[in-house]
Protein backbone atom coordinates (compact mmCIF):
# COMPACT_ATOMS: atom_id res chain seq x y z
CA UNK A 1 0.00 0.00 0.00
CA UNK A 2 1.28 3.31 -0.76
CA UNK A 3 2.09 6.18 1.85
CA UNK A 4 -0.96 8.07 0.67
CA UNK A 5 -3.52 5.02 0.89
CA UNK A 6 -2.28 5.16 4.64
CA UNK A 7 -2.68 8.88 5.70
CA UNK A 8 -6.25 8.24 3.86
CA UNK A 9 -6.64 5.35 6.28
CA UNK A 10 -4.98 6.71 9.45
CA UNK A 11 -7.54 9.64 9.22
CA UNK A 12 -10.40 7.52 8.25
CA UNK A 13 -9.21 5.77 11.15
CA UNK A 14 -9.54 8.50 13.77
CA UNK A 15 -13.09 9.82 12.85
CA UNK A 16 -14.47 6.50 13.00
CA UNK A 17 -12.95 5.66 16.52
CA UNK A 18 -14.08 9.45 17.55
CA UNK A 19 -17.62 9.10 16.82
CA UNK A 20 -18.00 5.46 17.54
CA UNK A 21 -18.93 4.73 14.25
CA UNK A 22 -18.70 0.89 12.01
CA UNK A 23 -18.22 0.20 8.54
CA UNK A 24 -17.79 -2.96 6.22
CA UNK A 25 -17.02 -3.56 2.82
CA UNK A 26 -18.91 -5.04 -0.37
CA UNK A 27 -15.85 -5.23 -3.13
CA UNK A 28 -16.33 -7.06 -6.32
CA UNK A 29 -13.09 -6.01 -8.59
CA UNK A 30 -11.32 -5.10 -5.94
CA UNK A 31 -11.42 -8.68 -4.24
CA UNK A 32 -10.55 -7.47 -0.58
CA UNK A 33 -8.11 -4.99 -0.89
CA UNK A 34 -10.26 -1.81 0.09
CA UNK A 35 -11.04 -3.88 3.68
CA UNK A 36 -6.83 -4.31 3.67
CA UNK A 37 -6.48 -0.44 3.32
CA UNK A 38 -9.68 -0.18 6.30
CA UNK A 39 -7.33 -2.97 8.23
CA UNK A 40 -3.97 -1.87 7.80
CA UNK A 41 -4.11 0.52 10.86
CA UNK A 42 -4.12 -0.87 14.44
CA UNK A 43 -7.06 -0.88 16.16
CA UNK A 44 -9.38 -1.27 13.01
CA UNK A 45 -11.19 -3.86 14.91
CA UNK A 46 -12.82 -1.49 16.73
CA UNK A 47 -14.95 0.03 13.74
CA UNK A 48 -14.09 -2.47 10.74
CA UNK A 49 -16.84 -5.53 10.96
CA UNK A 50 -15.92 -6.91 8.28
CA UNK A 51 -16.53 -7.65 4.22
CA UNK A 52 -18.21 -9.78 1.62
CA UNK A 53 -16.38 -10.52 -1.48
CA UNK A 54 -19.36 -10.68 -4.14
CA UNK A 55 -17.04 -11.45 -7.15
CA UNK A 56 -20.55 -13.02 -9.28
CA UNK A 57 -23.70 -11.62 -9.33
CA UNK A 58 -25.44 -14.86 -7.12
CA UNK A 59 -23.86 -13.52 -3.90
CA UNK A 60 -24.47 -9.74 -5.00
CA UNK A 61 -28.12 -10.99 -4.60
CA UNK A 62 -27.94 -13.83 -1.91
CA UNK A 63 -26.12 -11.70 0.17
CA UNK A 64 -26.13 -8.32 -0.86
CA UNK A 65 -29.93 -8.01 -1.95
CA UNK A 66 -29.26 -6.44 -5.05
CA UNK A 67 -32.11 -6.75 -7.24
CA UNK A 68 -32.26 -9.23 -9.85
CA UNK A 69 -33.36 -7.78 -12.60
CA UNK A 70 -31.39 -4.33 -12.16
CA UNK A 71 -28.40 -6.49 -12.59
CA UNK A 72 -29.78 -8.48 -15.60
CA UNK A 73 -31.07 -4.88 -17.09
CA UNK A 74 -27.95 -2.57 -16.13
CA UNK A 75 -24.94 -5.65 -15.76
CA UNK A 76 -23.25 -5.36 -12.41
CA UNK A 77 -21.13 -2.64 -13.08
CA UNK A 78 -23.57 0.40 -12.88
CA UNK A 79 -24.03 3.14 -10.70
CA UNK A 80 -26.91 1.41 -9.08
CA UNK A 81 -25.46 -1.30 -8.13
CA UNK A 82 -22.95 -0.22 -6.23
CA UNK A 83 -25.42 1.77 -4.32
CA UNK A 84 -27.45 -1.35 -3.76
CA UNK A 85 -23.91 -3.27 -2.73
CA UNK A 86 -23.11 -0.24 0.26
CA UNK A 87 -27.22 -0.53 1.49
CA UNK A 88 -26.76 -4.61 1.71
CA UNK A 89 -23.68 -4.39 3.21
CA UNK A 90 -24.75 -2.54 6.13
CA UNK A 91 -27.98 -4.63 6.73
CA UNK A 92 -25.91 -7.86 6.08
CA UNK A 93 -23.06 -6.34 8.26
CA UNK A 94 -24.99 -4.53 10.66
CA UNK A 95 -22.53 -1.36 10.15
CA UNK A 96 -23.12 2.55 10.24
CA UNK A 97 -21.33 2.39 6.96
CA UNK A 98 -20.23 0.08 3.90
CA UNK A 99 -18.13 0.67 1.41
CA UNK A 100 -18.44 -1.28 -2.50
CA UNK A 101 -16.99 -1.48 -5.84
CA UNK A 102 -18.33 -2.94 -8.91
CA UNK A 103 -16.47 -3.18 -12.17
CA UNK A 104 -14.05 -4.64 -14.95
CA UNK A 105 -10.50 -4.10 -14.08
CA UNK A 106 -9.44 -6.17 -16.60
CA UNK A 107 -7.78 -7.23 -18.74
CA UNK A 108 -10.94 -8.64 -20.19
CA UNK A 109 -14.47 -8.61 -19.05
CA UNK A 110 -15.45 -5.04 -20.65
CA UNK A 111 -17.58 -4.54 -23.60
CA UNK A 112 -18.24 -1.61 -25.96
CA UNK A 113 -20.37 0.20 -23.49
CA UNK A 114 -17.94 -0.69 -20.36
CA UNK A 115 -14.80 -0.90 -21.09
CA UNK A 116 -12.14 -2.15 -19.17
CA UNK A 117 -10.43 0.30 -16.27
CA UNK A 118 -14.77 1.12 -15.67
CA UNK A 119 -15.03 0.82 -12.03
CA UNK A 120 -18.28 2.64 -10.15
CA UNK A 121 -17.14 2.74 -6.53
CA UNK A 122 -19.86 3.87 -3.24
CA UNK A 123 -19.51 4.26 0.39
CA UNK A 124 -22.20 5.62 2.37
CA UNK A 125 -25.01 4.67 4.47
CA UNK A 126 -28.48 3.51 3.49
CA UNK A 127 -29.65 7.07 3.89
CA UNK A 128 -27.08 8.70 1.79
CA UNK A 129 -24.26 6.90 -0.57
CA UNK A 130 -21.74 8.68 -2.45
CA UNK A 131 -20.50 7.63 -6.06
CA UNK A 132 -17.72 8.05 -7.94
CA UNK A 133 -16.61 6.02 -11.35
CA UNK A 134 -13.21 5.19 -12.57
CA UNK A 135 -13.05 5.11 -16.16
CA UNK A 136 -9.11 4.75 -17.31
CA UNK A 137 -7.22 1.34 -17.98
CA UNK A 138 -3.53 1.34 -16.65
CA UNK A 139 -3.58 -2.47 -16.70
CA UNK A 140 -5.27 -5.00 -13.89
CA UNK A 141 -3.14 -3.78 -10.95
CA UNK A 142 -2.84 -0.05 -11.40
CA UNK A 143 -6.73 -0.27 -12.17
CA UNK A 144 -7.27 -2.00 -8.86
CA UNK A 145 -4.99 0.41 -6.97
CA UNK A 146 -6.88 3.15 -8.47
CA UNK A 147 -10.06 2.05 -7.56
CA UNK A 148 -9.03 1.17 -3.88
CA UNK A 149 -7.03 4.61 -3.25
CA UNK A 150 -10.36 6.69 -4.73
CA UNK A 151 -12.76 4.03 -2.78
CA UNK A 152 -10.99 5.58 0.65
CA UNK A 153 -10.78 9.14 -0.58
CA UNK A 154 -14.34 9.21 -1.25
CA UNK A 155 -15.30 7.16 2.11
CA UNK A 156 -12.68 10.28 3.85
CA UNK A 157 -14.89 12.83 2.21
CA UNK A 158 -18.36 11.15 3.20
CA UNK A 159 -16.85 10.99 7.03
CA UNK A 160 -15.63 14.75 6.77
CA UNK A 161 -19.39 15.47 5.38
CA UNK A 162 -20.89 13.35 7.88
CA UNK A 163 -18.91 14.76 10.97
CA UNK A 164 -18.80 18.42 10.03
CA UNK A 165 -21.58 20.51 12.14
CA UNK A 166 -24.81 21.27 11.09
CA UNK A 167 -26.15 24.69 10.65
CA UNK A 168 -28.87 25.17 13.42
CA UNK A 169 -32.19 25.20 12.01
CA UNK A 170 -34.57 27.88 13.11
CA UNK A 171 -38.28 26.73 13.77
């Protein structure tokens, strides 16, 4: 893991162990590694529960709940199923938080319409899940360490959002 990947996690680190908060992961491309970057600072098992690996589109459903037919309409890598993979992860995890990824990162598995390098990665909580996609191909492992790096910026920036104080409402 790179020295940035571990600042990202240090800090994502301390906000979670500040406000008591859990997360878990639902990684398909990534296979694991965005649960190493959550793990790779002691103490994680205070906050990290834990991940599911939902590499095919049977455990995406059996475990995940995504919805059948949004996978057979949209494929698995789609906006809305990474969405769907961060809500079942936190009901199958029981976390605050989850984490996913969903995508091709080669080097086959794309089509015309998704090519390889297209990665849609979401963290969030059923209430609110944040999105980003990752559309360049560097080759398999760049691709991956792409997608795991932005999968823990964009969990930093939902924390920093989450955490930062409301404006009182008047009423």
């Amino acid at each position: 893991m790179d020295f940035e990947s571990k600042i990202i996690s240090r800090e994502v680190s301390e906000i979670l162990w500040e406000t008591e908060k859990t997360v878990g992961t639902a990684e398909s491309c990534t296979g694991g590694r965005i649960a190493e970057a959550i793990i790779s600072v002691p103490g994680a098992s205070k906050y990290f529960k834990g991940g599911i690996i939902s590499y095919v589109n049977e455990i995406k459903e059996n475990l995940l709940g995504v919805d059948h037919q949004l996978l057979e309409e949209k494929t698995a890598v789609c906006e809305e199923v990474a969405i769907a993979m961060v809500k079942g992860a936190c009901k199958a995890l029981n976390t605050d938080y989850a984490i996913s990824s969903t995508g091709f990162a080669g080097p086959t598995g794309g089509t015309k319409d998704i090519p390889v390098g297209t990665i849609w990665l979401a963290c969030g909580k059923p209430e609110r899940v944040m999105t980003v996609k990752v559309e360049e191909d560097h080759g398999r492992d760049i691709n991956l360490a792409i997608a795991t790096n932005k999968a823990m910026e964009l969990f930093l920036t939902f924390l920093r959002e989450e955490d930062a104080p409301r404006p009182m409402r008047e009423g």
